[in-house]
PDB file of N, CA and C in Angstrom:
ATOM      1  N   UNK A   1    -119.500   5.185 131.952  1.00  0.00           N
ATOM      2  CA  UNK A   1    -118.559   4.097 131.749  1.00  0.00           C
ATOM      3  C   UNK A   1    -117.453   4.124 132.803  1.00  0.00           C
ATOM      4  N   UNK A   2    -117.389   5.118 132.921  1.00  0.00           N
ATOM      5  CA  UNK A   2    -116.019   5.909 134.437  1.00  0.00           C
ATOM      6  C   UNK A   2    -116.491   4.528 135.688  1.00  0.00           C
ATOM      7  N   UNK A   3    -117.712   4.532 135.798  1.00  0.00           N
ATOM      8  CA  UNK A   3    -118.207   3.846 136.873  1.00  0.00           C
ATOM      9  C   UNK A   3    -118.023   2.477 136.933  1.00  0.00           C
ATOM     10  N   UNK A   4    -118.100   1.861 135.418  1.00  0.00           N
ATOM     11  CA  UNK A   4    -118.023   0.413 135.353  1.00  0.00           C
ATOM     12  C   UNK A   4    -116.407   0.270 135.697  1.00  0.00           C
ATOM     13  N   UNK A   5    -115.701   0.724 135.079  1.00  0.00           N
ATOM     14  CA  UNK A   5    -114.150   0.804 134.970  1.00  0.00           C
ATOM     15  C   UNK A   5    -113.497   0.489 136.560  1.00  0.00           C
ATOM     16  N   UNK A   6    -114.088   1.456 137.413  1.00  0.00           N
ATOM     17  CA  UNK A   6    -113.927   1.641 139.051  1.00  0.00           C
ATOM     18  C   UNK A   6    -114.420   0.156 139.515  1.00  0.00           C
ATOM     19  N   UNK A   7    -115.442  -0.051 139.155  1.00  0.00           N
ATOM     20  CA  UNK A   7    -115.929  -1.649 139.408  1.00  0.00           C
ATOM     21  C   UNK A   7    -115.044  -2.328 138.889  1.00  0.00           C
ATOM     22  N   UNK A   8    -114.585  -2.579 138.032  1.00  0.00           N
ATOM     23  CA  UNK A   8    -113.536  -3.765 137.684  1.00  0.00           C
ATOM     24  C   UNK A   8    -112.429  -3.548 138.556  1.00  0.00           C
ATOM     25  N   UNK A   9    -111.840  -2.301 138.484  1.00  0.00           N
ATOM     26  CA  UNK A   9    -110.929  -2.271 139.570  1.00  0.00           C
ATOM     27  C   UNK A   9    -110.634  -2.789 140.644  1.00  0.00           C
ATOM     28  N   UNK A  10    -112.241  -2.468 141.114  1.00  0.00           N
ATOM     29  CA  UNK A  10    -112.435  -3.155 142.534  1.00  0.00           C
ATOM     30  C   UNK A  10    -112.619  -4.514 143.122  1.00  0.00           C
ATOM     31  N   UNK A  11    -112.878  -5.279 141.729  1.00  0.00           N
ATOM     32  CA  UNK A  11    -112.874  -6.605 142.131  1.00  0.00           C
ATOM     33  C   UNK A  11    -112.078  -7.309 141.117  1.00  0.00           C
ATOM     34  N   UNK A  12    -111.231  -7.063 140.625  1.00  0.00           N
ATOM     35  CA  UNK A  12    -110.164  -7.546 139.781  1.00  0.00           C
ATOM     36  C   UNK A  12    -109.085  -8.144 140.565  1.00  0.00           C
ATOM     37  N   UNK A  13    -108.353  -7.253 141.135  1.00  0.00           N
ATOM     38  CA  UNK A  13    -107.410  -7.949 142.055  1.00  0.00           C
ATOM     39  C   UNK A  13    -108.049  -9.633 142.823  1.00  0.00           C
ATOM     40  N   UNK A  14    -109.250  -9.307 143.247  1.00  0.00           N
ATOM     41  CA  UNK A  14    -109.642 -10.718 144.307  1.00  0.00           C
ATOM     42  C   UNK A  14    -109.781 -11.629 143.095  1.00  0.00           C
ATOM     43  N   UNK A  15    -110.377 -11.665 141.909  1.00  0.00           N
ATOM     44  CA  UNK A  15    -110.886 -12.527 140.911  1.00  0.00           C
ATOM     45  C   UNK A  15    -109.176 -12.965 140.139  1.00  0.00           C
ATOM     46  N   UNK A  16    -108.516 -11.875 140.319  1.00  0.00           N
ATOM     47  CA  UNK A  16    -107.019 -12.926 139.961  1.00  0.00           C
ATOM     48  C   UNK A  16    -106.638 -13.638 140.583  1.00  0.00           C
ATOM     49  N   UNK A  17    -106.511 -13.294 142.053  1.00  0.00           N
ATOM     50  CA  UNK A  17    -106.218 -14.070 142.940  1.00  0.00           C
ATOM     51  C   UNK A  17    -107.146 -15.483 142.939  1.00  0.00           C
ATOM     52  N   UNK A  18    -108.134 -15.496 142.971  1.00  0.00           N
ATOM     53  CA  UNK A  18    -108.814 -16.831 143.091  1.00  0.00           C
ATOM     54  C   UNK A  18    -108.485 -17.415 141.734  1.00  0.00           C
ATOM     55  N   UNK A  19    -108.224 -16.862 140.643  1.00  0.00           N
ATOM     56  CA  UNK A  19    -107.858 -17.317 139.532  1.00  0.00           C
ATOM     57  C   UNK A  19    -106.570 -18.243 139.539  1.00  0.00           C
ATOM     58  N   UNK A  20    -105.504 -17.422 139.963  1.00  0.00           N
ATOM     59  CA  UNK A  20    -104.252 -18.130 140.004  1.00  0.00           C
ATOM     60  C   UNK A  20    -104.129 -18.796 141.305  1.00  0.00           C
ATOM     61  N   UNK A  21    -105.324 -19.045 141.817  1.00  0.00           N
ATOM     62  CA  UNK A  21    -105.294 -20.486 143.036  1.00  0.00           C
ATOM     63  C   UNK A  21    -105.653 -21.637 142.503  1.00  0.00           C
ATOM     64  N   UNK A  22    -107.102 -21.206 141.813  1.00  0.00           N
ATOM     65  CA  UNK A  22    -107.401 -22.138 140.459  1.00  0.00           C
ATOM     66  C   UNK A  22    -106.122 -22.813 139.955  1.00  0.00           C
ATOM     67  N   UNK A  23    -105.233 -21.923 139.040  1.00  0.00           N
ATOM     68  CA  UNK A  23    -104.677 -22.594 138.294  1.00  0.00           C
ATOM     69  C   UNK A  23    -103.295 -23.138 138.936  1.00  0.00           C
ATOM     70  N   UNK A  24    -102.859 -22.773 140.346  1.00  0.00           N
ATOM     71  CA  UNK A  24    -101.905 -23.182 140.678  1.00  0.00           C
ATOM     72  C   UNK A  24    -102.540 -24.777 141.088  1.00  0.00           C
ATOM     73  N   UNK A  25    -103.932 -24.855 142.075  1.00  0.00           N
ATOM     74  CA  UNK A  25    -104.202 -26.422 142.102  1.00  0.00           C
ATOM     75  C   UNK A  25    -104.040 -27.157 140.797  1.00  0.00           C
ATOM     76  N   UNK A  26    -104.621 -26.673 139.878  1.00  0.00           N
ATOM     77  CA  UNK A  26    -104.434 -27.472 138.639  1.00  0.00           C
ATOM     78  C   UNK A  26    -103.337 -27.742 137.791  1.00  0.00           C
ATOM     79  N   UNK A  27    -102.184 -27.345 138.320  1.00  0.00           N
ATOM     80  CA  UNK A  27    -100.738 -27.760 137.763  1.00  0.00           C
ATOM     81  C   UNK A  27    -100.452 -28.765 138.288  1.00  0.00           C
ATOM     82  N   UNK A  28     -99.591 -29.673 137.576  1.00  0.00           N
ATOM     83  CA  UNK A  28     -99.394 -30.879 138.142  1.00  0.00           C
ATOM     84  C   UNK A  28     -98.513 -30.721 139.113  1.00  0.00           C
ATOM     85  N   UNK A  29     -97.650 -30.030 138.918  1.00  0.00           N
ATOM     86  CA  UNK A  29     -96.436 -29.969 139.712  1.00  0.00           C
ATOM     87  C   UNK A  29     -96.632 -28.176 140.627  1.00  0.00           C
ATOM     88  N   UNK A  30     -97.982 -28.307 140.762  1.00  0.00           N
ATOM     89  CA  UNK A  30     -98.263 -27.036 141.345  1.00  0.00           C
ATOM     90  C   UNK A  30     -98.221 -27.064 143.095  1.00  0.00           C
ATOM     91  N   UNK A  31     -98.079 -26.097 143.891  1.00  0.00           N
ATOM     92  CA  UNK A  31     -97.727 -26.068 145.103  1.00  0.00           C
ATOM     93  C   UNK A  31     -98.962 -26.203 146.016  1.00  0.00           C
ATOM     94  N   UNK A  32    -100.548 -25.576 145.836  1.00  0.00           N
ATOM     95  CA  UNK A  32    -101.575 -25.965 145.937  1.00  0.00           C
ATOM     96  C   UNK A  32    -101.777 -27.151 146.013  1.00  0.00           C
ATOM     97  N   UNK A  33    -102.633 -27.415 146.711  1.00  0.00           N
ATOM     98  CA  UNK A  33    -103.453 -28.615 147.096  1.00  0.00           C
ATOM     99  C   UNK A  33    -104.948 -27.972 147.112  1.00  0.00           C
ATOM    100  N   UNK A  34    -106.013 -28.303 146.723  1.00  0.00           N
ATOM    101  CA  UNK A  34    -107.580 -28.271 146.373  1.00  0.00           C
ATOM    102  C   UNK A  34    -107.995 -27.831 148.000  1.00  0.00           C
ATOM    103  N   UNK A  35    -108.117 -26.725 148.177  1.00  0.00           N
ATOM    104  CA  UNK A  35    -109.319 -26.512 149.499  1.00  0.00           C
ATOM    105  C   UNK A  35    -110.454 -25.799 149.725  1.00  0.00           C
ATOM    106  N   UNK A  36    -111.740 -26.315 149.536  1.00  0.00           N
ATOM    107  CA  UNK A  36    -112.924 -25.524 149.813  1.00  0.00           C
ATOM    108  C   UNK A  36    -112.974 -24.703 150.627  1.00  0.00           C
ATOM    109  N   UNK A  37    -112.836 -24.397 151.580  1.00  0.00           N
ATOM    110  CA  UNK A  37    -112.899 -23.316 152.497  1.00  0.00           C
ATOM    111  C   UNK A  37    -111.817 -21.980 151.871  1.00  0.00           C
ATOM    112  N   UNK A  38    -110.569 -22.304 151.207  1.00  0.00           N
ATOM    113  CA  UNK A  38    -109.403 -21.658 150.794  1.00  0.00           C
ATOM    114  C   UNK A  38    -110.381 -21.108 149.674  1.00  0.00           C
ATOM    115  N   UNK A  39    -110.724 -21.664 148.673  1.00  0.00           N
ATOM    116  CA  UNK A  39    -111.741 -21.461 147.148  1.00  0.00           C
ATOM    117  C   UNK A  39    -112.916 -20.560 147.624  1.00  0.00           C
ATOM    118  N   UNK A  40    -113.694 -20.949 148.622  1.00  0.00           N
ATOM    119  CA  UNK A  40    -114.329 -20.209 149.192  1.00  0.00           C
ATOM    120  C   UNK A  40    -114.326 -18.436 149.378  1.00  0.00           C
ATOM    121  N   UNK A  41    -113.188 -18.544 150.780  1.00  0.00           N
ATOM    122  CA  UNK A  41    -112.920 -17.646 150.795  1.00  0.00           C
ATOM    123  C   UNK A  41    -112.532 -16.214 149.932  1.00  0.00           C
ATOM    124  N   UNK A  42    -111.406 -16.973 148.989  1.00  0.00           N
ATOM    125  CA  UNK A  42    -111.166 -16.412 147.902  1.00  0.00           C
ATOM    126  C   UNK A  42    -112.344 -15.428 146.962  1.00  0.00           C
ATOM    127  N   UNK A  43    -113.407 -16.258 146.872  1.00  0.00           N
ATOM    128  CA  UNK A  43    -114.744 -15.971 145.971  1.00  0.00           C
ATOM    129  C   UNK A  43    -115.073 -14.780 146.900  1.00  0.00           C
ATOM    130  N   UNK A  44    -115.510 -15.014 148.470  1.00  0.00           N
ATOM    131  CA  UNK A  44    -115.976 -14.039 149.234  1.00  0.00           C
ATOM    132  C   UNK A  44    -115.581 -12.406 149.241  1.00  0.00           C
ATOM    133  N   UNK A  45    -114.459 -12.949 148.969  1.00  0.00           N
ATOM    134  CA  UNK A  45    -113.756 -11.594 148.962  1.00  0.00           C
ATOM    135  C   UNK A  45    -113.414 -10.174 147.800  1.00  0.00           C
ATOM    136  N   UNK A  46    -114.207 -11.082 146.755  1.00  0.00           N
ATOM    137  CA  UNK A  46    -114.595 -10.597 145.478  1.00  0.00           C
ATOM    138  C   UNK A  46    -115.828 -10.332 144.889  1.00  0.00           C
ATOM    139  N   UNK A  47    -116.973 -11.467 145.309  1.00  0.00           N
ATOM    140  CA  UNK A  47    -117.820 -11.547 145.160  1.00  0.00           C
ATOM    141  C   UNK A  47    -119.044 -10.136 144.959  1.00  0.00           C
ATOM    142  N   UNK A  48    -118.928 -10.103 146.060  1.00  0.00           N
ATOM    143  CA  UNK A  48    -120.169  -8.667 146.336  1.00  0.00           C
ATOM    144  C   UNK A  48    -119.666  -7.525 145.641  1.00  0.00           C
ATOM    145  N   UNK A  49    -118.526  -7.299 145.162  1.00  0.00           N
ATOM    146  CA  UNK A  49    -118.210  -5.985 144.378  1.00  0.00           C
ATOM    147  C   UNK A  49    -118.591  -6.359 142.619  1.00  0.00           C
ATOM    148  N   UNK A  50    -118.257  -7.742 142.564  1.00  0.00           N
ATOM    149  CA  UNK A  50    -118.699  -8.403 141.211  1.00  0.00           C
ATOM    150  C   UNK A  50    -120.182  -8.216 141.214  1.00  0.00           C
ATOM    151  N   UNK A  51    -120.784  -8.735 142.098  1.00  0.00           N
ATOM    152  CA  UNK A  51    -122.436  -8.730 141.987  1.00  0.00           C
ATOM    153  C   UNK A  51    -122.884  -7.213 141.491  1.00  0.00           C
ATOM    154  N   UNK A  52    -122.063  -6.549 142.723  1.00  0.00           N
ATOM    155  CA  UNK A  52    -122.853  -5.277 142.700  1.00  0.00           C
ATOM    156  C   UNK A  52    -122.366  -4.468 141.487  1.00  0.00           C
ATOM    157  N   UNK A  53    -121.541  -4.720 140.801  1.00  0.00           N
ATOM    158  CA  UNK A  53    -120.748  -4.499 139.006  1.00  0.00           C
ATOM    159  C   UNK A  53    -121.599  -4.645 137.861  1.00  0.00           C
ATOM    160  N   UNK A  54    -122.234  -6.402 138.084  1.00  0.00           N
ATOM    161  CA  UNK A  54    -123.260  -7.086 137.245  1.00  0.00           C
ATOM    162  C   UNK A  54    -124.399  -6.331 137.026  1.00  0.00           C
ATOM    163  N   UNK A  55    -124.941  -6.081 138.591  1.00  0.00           N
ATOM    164  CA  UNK A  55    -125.814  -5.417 138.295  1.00  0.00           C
ATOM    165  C   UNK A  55    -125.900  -3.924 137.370  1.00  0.00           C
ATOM    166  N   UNK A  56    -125.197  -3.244 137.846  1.00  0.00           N
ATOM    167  CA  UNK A  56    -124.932  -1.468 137.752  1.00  0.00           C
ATOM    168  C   UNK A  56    -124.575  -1.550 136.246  1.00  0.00           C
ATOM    169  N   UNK A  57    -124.202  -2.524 135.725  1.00  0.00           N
ATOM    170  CA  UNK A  57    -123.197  -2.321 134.298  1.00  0.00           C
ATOM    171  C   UNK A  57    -124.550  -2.840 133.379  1.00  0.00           C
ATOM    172  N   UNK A  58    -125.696  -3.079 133.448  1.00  0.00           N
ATOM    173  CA  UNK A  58    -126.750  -3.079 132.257  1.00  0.00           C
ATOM    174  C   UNK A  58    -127.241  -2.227 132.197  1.00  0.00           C
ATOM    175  N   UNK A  59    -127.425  -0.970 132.468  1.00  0.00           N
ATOM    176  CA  UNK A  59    -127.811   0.343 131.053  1.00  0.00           C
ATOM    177  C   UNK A  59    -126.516   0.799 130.399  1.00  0.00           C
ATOM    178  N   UNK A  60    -125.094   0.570 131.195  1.00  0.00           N
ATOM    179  CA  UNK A  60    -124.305   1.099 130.222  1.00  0.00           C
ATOM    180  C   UNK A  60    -123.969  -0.056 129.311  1.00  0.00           C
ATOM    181  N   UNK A  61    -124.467  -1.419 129.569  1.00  0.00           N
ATOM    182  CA  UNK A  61    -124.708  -2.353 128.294  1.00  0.00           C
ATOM    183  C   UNK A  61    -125.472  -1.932 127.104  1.00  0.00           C
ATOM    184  N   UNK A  62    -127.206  -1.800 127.534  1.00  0.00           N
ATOM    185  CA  UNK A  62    -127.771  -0.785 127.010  1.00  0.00           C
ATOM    186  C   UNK A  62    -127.702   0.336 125.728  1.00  0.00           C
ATOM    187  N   UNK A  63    -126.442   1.175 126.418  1.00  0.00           N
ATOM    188  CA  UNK A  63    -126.184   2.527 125.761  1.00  0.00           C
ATOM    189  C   UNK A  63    -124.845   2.077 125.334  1.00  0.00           C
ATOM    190  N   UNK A  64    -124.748   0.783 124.812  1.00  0.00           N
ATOM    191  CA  UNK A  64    -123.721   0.630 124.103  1.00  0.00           C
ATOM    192  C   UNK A  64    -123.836   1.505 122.134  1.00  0.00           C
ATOM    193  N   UNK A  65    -124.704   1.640 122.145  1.00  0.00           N
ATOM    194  CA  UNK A  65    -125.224   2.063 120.826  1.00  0.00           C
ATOM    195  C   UNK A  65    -124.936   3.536 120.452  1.00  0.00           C
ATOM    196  N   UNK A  66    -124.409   4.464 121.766  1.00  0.00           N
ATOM    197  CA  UNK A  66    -123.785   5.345 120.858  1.00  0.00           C
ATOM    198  C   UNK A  66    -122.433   5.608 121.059  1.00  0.00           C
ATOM    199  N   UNK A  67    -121.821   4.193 121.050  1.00  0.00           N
ATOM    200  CA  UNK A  67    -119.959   3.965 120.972  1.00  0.00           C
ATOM    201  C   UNK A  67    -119.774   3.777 119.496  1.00  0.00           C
ATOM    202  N   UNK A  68    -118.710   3.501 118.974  1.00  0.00           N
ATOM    203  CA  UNK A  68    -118.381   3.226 117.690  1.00  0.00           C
ATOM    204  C   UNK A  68    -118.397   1.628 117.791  1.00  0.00           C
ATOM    205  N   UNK A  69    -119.630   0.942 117.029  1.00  0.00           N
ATOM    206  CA  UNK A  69    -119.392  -0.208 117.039  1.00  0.00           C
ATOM    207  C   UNK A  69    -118.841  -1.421 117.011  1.00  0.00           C
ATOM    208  N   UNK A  70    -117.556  -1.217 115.564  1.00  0.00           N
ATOM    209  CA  UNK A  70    -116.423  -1.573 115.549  1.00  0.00           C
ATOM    210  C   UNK A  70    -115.491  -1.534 116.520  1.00  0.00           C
ATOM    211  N   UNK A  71    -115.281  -0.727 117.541  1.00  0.00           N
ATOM    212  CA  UNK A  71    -114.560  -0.519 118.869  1.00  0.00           C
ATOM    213  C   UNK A  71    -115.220  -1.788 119.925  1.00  0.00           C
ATOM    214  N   UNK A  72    -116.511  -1.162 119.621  1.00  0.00           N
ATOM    215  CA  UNK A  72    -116.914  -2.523 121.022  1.00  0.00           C
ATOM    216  C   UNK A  72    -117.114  -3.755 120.050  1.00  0.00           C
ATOM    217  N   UNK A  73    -116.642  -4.433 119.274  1.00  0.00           N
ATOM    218  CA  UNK A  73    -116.816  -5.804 118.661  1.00  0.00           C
ATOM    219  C   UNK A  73    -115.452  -5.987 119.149  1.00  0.00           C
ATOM    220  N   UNK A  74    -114.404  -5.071 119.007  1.00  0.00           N
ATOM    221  CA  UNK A  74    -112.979  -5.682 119.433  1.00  0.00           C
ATOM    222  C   UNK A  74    -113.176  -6.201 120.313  1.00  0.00           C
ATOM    223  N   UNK A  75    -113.344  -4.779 121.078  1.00  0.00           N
ATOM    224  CA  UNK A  75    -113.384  -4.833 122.718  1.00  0.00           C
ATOM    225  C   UNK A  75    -113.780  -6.408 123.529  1.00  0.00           C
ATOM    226  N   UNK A  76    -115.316  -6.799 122.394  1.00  0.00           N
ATOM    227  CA  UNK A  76    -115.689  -7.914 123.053  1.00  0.00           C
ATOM    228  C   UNK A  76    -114.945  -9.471 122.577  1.00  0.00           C
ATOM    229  N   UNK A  77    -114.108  -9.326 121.165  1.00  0.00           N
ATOM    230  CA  UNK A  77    -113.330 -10.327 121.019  1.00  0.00           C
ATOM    231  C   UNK A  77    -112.339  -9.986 121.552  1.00  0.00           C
ATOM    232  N   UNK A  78    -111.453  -9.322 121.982  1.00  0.00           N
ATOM    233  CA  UNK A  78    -110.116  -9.789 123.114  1.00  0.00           C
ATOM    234  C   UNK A  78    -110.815 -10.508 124.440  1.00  0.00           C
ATOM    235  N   UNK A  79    -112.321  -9.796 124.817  1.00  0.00           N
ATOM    236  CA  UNK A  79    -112.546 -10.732 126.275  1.00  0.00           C
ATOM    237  C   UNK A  79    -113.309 -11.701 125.669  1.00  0.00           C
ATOM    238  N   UNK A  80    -113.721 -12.084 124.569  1.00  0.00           N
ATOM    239  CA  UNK A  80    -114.237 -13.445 124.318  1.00  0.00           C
ATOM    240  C   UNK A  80    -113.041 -14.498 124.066  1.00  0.00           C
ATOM    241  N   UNK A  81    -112.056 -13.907 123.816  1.00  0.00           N
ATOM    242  CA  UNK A  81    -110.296 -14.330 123.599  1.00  0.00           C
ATOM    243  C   UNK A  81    -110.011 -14.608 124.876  1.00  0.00           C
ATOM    244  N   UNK A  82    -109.960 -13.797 126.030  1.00  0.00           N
ATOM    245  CA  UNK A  82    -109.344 -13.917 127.356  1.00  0.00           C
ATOM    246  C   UNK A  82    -110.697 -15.100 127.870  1.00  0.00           C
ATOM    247  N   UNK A  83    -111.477 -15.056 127.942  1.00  0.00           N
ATOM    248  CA  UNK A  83    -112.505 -16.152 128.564  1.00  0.00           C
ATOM    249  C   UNK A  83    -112.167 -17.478 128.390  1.00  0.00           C
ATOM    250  N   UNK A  84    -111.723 -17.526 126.865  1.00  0.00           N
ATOM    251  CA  UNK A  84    -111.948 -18.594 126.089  1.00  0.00           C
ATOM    252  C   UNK A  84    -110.155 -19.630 126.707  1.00  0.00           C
ATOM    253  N   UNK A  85    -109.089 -18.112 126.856  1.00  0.00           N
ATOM    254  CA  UNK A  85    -108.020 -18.834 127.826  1.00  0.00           C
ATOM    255  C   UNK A  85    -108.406 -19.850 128.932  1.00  0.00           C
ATOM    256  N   UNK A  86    -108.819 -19.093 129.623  1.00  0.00           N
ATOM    257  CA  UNK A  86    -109.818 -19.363 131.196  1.00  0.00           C
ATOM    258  C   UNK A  86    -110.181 -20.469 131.518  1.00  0.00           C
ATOM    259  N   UNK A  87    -110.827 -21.340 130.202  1.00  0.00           N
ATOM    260  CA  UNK A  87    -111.647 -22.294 129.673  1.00  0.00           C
ATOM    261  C   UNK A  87    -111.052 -23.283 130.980  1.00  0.00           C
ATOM    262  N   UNK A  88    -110.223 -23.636 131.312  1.00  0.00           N
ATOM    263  CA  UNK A  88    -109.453 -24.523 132.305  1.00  0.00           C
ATOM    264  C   UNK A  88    -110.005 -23.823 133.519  1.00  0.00           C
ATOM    265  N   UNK A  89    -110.122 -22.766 133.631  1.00  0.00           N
ATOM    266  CA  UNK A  89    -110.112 -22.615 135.185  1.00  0.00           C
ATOM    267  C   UNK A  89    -111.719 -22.571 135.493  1.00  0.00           C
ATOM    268  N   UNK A  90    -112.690 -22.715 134.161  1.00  0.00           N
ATOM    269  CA  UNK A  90    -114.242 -23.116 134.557  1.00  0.00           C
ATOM    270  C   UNK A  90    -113.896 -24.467 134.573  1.00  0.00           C
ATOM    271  N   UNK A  91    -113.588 -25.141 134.062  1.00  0.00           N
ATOM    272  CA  UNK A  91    -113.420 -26.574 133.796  1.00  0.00           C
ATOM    273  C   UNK A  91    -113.521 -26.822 135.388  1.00  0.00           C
ATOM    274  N   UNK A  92    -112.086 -26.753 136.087  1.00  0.00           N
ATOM    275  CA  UNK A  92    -111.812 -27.072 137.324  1.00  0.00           C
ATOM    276  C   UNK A  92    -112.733 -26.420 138.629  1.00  0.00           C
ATOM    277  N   UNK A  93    -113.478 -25.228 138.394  1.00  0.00           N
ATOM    278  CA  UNK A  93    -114.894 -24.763 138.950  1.00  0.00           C
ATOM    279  C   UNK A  93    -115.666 -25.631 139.139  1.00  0.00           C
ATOM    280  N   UNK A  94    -116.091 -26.053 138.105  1.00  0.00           N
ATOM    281  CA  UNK A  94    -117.591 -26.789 137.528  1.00  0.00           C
ATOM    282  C   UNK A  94    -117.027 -27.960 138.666  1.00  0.00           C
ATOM    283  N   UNK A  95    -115.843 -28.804 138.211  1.00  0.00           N
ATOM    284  CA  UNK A  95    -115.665 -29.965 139.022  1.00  0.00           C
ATOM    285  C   UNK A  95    -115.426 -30.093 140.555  1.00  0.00           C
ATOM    286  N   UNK A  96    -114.806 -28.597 140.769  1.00  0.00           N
ATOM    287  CA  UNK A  96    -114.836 -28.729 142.480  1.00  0.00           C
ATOM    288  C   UNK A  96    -116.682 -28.303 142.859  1.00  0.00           C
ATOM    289  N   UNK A  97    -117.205 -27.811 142.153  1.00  0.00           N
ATOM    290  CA  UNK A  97    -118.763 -27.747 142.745  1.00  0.00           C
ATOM    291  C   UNK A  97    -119.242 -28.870 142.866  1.00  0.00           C
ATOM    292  N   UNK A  98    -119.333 -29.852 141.597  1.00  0.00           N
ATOM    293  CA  UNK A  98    -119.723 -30.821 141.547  1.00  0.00           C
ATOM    294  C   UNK A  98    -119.060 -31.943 142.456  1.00  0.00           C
ATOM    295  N   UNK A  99    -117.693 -32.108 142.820  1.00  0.00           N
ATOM    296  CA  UNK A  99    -117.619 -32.966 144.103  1.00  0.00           C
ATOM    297  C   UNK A  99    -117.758 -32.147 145.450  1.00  0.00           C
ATOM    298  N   UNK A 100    -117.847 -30.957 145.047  1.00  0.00           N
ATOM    299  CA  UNK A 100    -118.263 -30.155 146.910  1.00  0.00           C
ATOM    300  C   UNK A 100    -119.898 -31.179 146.761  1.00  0.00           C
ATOM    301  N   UNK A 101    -120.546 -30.554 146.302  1.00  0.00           N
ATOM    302  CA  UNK A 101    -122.340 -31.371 146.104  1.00  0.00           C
ATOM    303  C   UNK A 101    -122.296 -32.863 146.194  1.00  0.00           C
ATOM    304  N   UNK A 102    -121.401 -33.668 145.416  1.00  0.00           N
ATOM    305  CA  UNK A 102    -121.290 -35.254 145.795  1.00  0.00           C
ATOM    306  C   UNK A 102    -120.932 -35.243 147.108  1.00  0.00           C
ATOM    307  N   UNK A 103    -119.944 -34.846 147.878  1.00  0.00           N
ATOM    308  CA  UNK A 103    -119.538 -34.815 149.231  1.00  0.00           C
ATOM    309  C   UNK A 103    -120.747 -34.976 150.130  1.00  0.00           C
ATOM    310  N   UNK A 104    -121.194 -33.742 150.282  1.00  0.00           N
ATOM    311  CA  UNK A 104    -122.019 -33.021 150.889  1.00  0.00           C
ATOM    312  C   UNK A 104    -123.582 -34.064 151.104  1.00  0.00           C
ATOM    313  N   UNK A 105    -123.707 -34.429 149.523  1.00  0.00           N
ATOM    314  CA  UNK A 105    -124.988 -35.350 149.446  1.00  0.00           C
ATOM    315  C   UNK A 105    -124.498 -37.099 150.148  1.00  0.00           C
ATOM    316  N   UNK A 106    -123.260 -37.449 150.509  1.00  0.00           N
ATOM    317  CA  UNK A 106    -123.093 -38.562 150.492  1.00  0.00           C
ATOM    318  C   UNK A 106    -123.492 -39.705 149.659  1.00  0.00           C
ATOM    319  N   UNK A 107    -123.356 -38.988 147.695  1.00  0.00           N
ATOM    320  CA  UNK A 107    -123.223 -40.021 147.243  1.00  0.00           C
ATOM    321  C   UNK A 107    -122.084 -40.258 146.408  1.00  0.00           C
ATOM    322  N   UNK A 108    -121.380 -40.996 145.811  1.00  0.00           N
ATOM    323  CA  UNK A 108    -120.418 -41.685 145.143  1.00  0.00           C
ATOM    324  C   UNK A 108    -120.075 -40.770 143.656  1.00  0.00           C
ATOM    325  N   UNK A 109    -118.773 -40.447 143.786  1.00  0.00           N
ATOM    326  CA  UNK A 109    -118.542 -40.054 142.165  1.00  0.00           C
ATOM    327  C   UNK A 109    -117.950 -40.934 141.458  1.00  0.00           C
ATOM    328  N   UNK A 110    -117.834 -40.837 140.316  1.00  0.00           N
ATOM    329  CA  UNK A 110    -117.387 -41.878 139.516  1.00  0.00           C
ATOM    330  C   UNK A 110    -116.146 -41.526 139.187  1.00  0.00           C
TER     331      UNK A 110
END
């Protein structure tokens, strides 16, 4: 588990950061302005330590079974709690993909 822990570490900092770029574009009165290449980047720089996290962290998913169960049900409702905050900053994901792809295809969003 030592190992997964070091992984979050390591890509925590970049995933806030792209987080609170997220949510600074999405304030109305936020200082951001929307930039793909900026969003981009951001992801890049987090990305491959996340991947390589995803991967490594399913047998200690796995061997969740000899923790105290009750511990990991919390565990997983505070981050089904913290996700469920978030909910805005997939929102605004989903929609910059989806007009990066309208762009890109040259056709019309509504």
């Amino acid at each position: 588990m030592d190992r997964n822990i070091e992984q979050h570490q390591a890509f925590h900092p970049g995933l806030e950061a792209w987080s609170k770029y997220i949510s600074d574009c999405m304030a109305k009165a936020g200082s951001e302005k929307f930039d793909a290449t900026q969003f981009k980047a951001l992801i890049d720089g987090f990305a491959p330590q996340l991947v390589k996290h995803l991967g490594e962290e399913i047998p200690t998913l796995f061997g969740l079974d000899k923790y105290d169960i009750a511990a990991v049900k919390k565990a997983f409702q505070r981050w089904d709690k913290h996700v469920q905050s978030e909910a805005d900053v997939v929102i605004f994901v989903n929609f910059c993909f989806e007009k990066s792809l309208t762009q890109h295809s040259g056709a019309r969003t509504h």
